[in-house]
C-alpha atoms as a PDB file:
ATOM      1  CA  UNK A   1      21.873  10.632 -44.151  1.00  0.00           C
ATOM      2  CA  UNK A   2      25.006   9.360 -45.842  1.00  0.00           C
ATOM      3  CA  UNK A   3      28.403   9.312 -43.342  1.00  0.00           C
ATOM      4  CA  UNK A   4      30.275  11.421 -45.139  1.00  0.00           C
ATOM      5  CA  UNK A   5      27.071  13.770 -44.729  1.00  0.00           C
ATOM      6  CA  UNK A   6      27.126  13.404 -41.190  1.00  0.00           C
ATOM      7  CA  UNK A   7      30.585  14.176 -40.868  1.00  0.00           C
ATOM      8  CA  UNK A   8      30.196  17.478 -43.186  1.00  0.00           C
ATOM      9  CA  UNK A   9      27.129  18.882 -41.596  1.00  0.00           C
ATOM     10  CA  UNK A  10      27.631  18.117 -38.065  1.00  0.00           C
ATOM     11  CA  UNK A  11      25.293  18.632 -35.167  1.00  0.00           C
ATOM     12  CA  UNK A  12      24.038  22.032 -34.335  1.00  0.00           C
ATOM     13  CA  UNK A  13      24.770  23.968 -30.899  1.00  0.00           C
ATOM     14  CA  UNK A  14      21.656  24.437 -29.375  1.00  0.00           C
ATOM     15  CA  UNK A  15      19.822  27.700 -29.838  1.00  0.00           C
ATOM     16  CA  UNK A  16      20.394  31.096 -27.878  1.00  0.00           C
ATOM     17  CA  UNK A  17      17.804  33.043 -27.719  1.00  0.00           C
ATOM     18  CA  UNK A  18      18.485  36.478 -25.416  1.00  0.00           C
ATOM     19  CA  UNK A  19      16.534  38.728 -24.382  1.00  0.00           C
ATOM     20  CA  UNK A  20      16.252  41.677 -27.288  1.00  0.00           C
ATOM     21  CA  UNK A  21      15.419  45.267 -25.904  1.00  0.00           C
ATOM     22  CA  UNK A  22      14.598  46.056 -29.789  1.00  0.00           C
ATOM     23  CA  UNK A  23      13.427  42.633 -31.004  1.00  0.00           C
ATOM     24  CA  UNK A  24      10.614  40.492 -30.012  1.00  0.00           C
ATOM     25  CA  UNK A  25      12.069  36.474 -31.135  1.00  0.00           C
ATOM     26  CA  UNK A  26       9.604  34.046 -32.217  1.00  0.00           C
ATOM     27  CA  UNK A  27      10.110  30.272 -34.073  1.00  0.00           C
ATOM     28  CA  UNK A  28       8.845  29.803 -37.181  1.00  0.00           C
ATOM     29  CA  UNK A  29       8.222  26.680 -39.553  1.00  0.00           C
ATOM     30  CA  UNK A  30       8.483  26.517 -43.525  1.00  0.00           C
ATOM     31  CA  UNK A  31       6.698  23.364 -45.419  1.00  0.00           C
ATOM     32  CA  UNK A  32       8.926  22.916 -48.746  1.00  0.00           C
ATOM     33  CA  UNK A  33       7.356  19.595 -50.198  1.00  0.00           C
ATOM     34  CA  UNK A  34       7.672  16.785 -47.293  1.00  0.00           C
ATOM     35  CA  UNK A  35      10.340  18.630 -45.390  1.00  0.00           C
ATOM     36  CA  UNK A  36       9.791  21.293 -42.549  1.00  0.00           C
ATOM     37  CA  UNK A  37      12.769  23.649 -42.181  1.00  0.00           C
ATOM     38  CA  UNK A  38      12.253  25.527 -38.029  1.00  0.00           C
ATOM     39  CA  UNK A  39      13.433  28.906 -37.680  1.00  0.00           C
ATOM     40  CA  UNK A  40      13.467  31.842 -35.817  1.00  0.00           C
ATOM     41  CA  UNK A  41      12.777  35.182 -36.559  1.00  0.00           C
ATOM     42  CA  UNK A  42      13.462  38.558 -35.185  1.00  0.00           C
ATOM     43  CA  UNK A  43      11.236  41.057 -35.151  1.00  0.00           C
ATOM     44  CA  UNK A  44      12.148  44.680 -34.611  1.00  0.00           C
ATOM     45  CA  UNK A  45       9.504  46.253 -31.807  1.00  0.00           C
ATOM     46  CA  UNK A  46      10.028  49.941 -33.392  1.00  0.00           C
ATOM     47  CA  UNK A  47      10.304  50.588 -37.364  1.00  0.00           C
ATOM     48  CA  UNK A  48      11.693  48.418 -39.679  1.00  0.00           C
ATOM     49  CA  UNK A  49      14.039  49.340 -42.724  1.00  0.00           C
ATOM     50  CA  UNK A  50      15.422  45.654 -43.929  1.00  0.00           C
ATOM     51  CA  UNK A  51      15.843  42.063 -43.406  1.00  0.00           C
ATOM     52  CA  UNK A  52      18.751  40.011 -42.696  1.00  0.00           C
ATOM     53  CA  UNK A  53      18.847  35.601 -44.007  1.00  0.00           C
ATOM     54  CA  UNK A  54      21.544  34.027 -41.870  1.00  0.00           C
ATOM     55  CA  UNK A  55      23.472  30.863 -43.265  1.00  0.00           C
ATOM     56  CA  UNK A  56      25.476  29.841 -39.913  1.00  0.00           C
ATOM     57  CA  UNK A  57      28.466  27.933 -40.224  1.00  0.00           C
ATOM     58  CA  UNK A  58      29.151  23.765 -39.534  1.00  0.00           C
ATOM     59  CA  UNK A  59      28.040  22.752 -35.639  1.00  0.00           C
ATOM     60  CA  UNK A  60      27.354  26.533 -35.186  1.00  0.00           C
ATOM     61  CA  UNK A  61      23.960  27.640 -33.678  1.00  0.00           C
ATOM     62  CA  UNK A  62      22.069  29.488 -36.335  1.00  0.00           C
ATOM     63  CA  UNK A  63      20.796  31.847 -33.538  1.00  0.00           C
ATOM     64  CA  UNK A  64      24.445  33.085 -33.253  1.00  0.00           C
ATOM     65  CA  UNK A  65      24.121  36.315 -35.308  1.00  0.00           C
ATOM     66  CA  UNK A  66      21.426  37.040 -32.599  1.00  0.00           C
ATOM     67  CA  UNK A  67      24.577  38.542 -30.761  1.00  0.00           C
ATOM     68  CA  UNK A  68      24.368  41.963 -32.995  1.00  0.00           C
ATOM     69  CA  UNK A  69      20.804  42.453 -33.310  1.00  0.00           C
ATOM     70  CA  UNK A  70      21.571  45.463 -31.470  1.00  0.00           C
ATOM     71  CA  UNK A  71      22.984  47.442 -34.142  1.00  0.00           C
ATOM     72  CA  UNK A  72      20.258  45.489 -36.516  1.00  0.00           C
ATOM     73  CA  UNK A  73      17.502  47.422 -34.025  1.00  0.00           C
ATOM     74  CA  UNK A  74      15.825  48.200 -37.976  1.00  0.00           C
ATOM     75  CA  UNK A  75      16.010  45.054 -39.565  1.00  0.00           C
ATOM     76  CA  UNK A  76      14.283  41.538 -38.733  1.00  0.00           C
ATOM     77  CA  UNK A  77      16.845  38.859 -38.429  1.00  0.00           C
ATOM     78  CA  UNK A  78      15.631  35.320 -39.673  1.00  0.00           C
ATOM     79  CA  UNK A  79      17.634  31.752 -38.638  1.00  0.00           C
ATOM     80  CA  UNK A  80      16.476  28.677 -39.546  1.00  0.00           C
ATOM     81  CA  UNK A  81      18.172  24.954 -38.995  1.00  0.00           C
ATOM     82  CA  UNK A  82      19.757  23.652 -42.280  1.00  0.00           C
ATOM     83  CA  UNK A  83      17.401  20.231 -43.303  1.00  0.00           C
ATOM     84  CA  UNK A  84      18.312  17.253 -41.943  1.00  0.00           C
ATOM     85  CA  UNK A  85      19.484  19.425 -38.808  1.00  0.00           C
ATOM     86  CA  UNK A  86      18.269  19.837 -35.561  1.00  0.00           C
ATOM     87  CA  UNK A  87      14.150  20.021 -35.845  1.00  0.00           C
ATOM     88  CA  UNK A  88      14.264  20.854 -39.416  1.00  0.00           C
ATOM     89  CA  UNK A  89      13.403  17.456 -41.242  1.00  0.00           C
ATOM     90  CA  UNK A  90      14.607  15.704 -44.430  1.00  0.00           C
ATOM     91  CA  UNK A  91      18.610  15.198 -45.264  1.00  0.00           C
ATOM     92  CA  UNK A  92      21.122  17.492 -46.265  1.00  0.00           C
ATOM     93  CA  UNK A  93      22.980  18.168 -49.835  1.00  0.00           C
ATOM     94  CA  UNK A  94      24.647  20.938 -51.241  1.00  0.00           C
ATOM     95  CA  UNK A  95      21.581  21.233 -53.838  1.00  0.00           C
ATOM     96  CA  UNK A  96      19.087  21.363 -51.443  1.00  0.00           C
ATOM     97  CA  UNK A  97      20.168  23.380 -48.610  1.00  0.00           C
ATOM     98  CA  UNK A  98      21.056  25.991 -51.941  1.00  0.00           C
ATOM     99  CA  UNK A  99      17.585  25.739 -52.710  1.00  0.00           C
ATOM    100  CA  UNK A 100      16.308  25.657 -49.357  1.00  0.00           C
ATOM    101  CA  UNK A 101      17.896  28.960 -49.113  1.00  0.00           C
ATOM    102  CA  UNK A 102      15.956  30.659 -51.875  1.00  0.00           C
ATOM    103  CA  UNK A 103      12.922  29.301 -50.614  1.00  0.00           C
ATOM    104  CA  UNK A 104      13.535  30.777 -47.084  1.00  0.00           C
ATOM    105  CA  UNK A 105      14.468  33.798 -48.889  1.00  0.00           C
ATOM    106  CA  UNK A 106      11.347  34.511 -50.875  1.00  0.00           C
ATOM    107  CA  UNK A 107       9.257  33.403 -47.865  1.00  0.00           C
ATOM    108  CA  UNK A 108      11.646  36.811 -45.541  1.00  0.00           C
ATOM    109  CA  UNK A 109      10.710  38.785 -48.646  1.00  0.00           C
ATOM    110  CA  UNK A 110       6.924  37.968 -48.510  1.00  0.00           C
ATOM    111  CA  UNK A 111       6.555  37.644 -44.813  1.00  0.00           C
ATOM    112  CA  UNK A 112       8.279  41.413 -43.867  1.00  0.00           C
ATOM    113  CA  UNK A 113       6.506  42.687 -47.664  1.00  0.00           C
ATOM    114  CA  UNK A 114      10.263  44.039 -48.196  1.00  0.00           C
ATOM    115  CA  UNK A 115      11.824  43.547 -51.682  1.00  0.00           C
ATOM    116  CA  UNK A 116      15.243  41.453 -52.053  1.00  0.00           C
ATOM    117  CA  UNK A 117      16.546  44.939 -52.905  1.00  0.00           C
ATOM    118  CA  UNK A 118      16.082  45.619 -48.527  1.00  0.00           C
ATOM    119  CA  UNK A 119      17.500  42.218 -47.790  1.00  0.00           C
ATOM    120  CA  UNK A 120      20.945  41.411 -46.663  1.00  0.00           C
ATOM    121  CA  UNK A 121      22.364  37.596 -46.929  1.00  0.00           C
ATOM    122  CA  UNK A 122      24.895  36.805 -44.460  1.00  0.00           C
ATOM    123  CA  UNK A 123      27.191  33.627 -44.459  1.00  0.00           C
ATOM    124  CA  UNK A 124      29.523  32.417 -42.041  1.00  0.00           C
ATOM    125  CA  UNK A 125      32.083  29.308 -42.978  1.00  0.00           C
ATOM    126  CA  UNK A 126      29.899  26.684 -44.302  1.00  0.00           C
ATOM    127  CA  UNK A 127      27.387  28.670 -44.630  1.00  0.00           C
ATOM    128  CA  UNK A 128      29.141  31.648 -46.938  1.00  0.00           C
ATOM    129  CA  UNK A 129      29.139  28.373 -49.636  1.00  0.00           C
ATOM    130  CA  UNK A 130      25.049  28.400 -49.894  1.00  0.00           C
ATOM    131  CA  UNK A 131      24.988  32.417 -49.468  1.00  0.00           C
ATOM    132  CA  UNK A 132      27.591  32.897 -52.418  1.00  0.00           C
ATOM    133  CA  UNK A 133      24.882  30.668 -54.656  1.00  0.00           C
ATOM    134  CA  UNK A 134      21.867  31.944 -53.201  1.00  0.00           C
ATOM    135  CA  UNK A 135      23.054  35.802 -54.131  1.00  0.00           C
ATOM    136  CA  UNK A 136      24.249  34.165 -57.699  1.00  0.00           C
ATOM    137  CA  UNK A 137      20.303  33.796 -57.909  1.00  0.00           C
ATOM    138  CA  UNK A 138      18.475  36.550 -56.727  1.00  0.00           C
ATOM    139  CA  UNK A 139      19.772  40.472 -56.387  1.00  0.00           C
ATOM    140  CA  UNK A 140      19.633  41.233 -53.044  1.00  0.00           C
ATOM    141  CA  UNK A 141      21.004  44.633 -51.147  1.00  0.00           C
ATOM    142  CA  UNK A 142      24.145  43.275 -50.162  1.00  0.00           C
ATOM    143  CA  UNK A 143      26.197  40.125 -48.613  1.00  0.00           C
ATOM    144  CA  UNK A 144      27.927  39.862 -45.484  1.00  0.00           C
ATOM    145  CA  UNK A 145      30.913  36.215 -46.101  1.00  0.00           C
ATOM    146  CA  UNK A 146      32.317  35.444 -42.666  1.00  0.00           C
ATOM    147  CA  UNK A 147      35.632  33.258 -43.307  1.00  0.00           C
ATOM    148  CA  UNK A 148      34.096  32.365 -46.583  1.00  0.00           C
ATOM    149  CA  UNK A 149      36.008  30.340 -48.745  1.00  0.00           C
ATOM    150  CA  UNK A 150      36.779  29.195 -52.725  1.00  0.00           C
ATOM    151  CA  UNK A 151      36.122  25.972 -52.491  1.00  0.00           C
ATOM    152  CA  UNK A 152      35.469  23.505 -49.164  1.00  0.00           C
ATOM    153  CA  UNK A 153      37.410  20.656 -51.203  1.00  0.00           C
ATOM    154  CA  UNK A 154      40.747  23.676 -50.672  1.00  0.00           C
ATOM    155  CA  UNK A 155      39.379  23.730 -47.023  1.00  0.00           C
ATOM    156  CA  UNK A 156      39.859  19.918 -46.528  1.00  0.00           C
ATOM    157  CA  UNK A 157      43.089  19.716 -48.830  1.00  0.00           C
ATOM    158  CA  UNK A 158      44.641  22.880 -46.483  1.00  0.00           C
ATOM    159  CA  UNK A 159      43.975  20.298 -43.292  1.00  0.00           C
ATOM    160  CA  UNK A 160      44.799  16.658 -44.816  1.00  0.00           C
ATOM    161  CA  UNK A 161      47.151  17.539 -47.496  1.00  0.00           C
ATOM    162  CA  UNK A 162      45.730  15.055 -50.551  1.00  0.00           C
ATOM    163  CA  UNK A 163      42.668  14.759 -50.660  1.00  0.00           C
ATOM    164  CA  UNK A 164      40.776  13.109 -54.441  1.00  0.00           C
ATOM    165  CA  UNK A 165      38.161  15.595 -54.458  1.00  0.00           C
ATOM    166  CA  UNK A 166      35.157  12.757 -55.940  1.00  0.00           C
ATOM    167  CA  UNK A 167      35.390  11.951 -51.872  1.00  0.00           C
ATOM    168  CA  UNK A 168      33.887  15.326 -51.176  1.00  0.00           C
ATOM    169  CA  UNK A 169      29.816  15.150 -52.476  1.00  0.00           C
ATOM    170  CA  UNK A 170      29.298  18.644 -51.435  1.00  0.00           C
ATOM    171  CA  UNK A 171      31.748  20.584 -52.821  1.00  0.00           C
ATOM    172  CA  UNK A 172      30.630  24.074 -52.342  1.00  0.00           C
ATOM    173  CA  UNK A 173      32.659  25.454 -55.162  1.00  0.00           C
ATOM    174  CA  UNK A 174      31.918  29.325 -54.458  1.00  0.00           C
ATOM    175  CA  UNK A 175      34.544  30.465 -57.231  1.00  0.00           C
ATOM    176  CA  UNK A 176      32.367  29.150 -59.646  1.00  0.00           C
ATOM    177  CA  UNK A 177      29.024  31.372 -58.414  1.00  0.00           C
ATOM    178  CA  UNK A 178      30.607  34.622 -57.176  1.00  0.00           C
ATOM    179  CA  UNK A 179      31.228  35.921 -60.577  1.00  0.00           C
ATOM    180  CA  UNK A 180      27.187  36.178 -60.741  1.00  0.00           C
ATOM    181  CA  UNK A 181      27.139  38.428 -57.513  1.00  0.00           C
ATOM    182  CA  UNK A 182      25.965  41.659 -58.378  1.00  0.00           C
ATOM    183  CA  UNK A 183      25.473  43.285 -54.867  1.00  0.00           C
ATOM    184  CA  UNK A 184      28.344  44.600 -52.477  1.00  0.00           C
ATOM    185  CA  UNK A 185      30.234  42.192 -50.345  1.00  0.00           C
ATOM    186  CA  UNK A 186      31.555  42.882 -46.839  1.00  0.00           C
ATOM    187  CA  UNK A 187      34.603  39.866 -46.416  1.00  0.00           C
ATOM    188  CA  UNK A 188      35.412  39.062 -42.372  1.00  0.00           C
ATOM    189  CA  UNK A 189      38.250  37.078 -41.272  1.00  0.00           C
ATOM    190  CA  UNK A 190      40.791  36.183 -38.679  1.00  0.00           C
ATOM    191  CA  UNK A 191      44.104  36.719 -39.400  1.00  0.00           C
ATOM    192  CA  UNK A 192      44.940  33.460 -37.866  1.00  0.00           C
ATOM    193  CA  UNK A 193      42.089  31.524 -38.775  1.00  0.00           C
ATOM    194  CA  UNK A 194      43.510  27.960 -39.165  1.00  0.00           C
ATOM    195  CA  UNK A 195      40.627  26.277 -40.664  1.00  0.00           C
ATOM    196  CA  UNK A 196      39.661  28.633 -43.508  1.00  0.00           C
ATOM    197  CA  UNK A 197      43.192  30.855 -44.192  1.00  0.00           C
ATOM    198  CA  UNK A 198      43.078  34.272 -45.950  1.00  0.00           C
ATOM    199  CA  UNK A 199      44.603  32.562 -48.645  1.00  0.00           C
ATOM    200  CA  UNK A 200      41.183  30.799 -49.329  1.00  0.00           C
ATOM    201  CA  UNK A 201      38.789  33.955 -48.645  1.00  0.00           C
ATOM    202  CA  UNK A 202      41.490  35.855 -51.243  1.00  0.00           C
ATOM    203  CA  UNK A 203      41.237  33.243 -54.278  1.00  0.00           C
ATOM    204  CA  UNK A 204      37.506  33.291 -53.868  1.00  0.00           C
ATOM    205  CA  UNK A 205      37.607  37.114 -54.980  1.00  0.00           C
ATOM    206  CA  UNK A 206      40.824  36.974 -57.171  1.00  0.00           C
ATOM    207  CA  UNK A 207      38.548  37.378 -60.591  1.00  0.00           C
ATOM    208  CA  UNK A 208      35.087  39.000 -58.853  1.00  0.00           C
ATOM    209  CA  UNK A 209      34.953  42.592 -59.815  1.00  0.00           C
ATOM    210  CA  UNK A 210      32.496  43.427 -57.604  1.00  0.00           C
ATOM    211  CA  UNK A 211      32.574  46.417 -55.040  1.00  0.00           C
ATOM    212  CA  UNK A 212      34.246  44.438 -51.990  1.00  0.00           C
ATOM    213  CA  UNK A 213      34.841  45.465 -48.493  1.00  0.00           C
ATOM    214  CA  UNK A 214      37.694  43.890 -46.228  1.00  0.00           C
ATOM    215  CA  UNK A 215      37.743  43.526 -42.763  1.00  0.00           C
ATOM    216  CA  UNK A 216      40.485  41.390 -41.135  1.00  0.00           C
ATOM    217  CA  UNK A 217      40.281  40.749 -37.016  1.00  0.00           C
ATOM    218  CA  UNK A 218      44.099  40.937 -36.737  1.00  0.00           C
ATOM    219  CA  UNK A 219      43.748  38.246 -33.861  1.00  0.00           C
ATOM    220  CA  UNK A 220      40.638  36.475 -34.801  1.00  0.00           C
ATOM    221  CA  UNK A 221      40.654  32.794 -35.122  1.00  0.00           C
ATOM    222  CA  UNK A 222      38.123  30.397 -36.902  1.00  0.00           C
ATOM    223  CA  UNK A 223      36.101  29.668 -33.580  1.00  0.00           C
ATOM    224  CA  UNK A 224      35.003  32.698 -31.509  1.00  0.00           C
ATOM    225  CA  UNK A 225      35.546  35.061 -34.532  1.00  0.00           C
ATOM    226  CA  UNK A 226      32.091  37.093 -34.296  1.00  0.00           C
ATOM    227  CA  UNK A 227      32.870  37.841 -29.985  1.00  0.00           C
ATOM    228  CA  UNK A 228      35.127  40.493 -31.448  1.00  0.00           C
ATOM    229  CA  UNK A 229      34.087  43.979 -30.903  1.00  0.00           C
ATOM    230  CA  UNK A 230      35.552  44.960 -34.232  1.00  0.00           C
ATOM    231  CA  UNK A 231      32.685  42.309 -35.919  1.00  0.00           C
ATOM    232  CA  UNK A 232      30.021  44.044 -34.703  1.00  0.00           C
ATOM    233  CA  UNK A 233      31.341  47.116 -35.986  1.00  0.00           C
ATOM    234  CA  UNK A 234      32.107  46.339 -39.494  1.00  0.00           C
ATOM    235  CA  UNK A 235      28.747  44.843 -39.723  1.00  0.00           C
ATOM    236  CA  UNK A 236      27.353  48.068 -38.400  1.00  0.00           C
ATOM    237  CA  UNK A 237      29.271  50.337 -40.577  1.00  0.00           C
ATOM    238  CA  UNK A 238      28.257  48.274 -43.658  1.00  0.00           C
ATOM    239  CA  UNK A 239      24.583  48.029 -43.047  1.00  0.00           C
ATOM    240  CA  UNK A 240      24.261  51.774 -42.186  1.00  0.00           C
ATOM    241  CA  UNK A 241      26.006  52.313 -45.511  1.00  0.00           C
ATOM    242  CA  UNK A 242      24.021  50.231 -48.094  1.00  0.00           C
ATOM    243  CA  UNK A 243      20.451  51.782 -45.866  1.00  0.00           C
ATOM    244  CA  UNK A 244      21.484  55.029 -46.537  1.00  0.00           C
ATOM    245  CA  UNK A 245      22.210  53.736 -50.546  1.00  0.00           C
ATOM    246  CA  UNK A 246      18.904  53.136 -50.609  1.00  0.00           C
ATOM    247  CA  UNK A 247      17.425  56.443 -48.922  1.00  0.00           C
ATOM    248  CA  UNK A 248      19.774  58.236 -51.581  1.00  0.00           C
ATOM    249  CA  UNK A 249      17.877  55.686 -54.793  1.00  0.00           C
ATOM    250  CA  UNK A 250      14.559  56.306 -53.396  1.00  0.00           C
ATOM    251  CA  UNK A 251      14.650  59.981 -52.626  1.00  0.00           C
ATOM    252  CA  UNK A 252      17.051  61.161 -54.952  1.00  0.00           C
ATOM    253  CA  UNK A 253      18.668  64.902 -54.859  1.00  0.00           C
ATOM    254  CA  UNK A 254      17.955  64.793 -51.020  1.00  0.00           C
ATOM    255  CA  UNK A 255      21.152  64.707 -48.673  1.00  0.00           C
ATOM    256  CA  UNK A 256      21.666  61.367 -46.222  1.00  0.00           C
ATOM    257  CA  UNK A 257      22.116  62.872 -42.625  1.00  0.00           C
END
């Protein structure tokens, strides 16, 4: 792995894994050529109604979303280290984590025999740059961006001032995908987030049309964002709302309760 790879990627937190009253956890490996990409994956005990794909953000445990698997109690969760990143094998790009993505997307979709139209992608930081292109390429029921961003070569600039942007070789340019979003977007971010400013999460929608969903943590910060309370019910609220979407397409004329 290149430096400048090293520095962009980072190395993961180790993995939390609590103890789920309505999930059962296990790991998980996915063979994509030479490369093995290790996950986990959250299995709800009861019934289940969806799936979740989490993209966590740089040096952040993937297993972090973990934290609101109880108001997920329906829907299997699935993590998995990026390549090149913790036990997953192979070395990081832009290109390949993208498509690393869709595989581990298709495999949630075959594994839980749920269509993408039951599957939700969620991205935080970092990782909202391979959700926005992995949504660009498959419809899916909906995307959760947590301090998601236009482009990580604004995220660097906003830090270092000038900054020639053939330094960057994964650029992460989501403004150029999100117009191919079809699905409803739920935004999070901290109103004094320092490392990725509203200003950045803002441009990336300025010309996306979509049906878009705001939620701003008026204290929230870059690190620690997702410990707020107010998180885990946005999240809540905007899950319950695309499940009962699709209680209304597939029984229609009968009333949601």
């Amino acid at each position: 792995m290149s430096l400048r790879r090293k520095l962009l990627y980072g190395k993961p937190k180790a993995p939390i894994l609590p103890v789920a009253e309505h999930h059962q956890i296990r790991d998980f490996s996915i063979r994509i050529g030479a490369v093995t990409l290790h996950g986990w994956l959250a299995w709800p005990k009861g019934e289940t109604s969806g799936a979740i794909l989490y993209f966590n953000g740089r040096r952040e445990s993937p297993t972090t979303i973990f934290r609101f698997l109880g108001v997920m109690k329906h829907q299997v969760v699935a993590v998995f280290n990026y390549r090149g990143l913790g036990p997953s094998s192979g070395e990081p790009s832009e290109k390949k984590l993208v498509s690393d993505g869709l595989h581990v997307l298709d495999w949630l979709s075959a594994e839980t025999q749920l269509p993408l139209s039951s599957i939700v992608i969620v991205g935080r930081s970092l990782g909202s740059g391979i959700a926005v292109q992995v949504c660009a390429m498959r419809e899916t029921a909906g995307l959760i961006l947590i301090s998601p961003f236009d482009s990580l070569v604004n995220v660097i600039r906003r830090r270092l001032g000038f900054f020639p942007d053939f330094l960057l070789q994964d650029k992460f340019n989501s403004v150029q995908y999100i117009q191919k979003v079809s699905c409803k977007i739920l935004s999070i971010t901290g109103a004094y987030d320092t490392t990725i400013p509203t200003e950045l999460t803002d441009a990336l929608f300025q010309r996306w049309d979509g049906e878009l969903t705001e939620h701003e943590v008026p204290q929230g910060r870059h690190r620690g964002l997702l410990r707020h309370p107010c998180v885990e019910n946005a999240v809540a609220l905007f899950l319950d709302r695309l499940i009962d979407e699709q209680l209304v397409a597939r029984n229609p004329g009968e009333v949601v309760p």
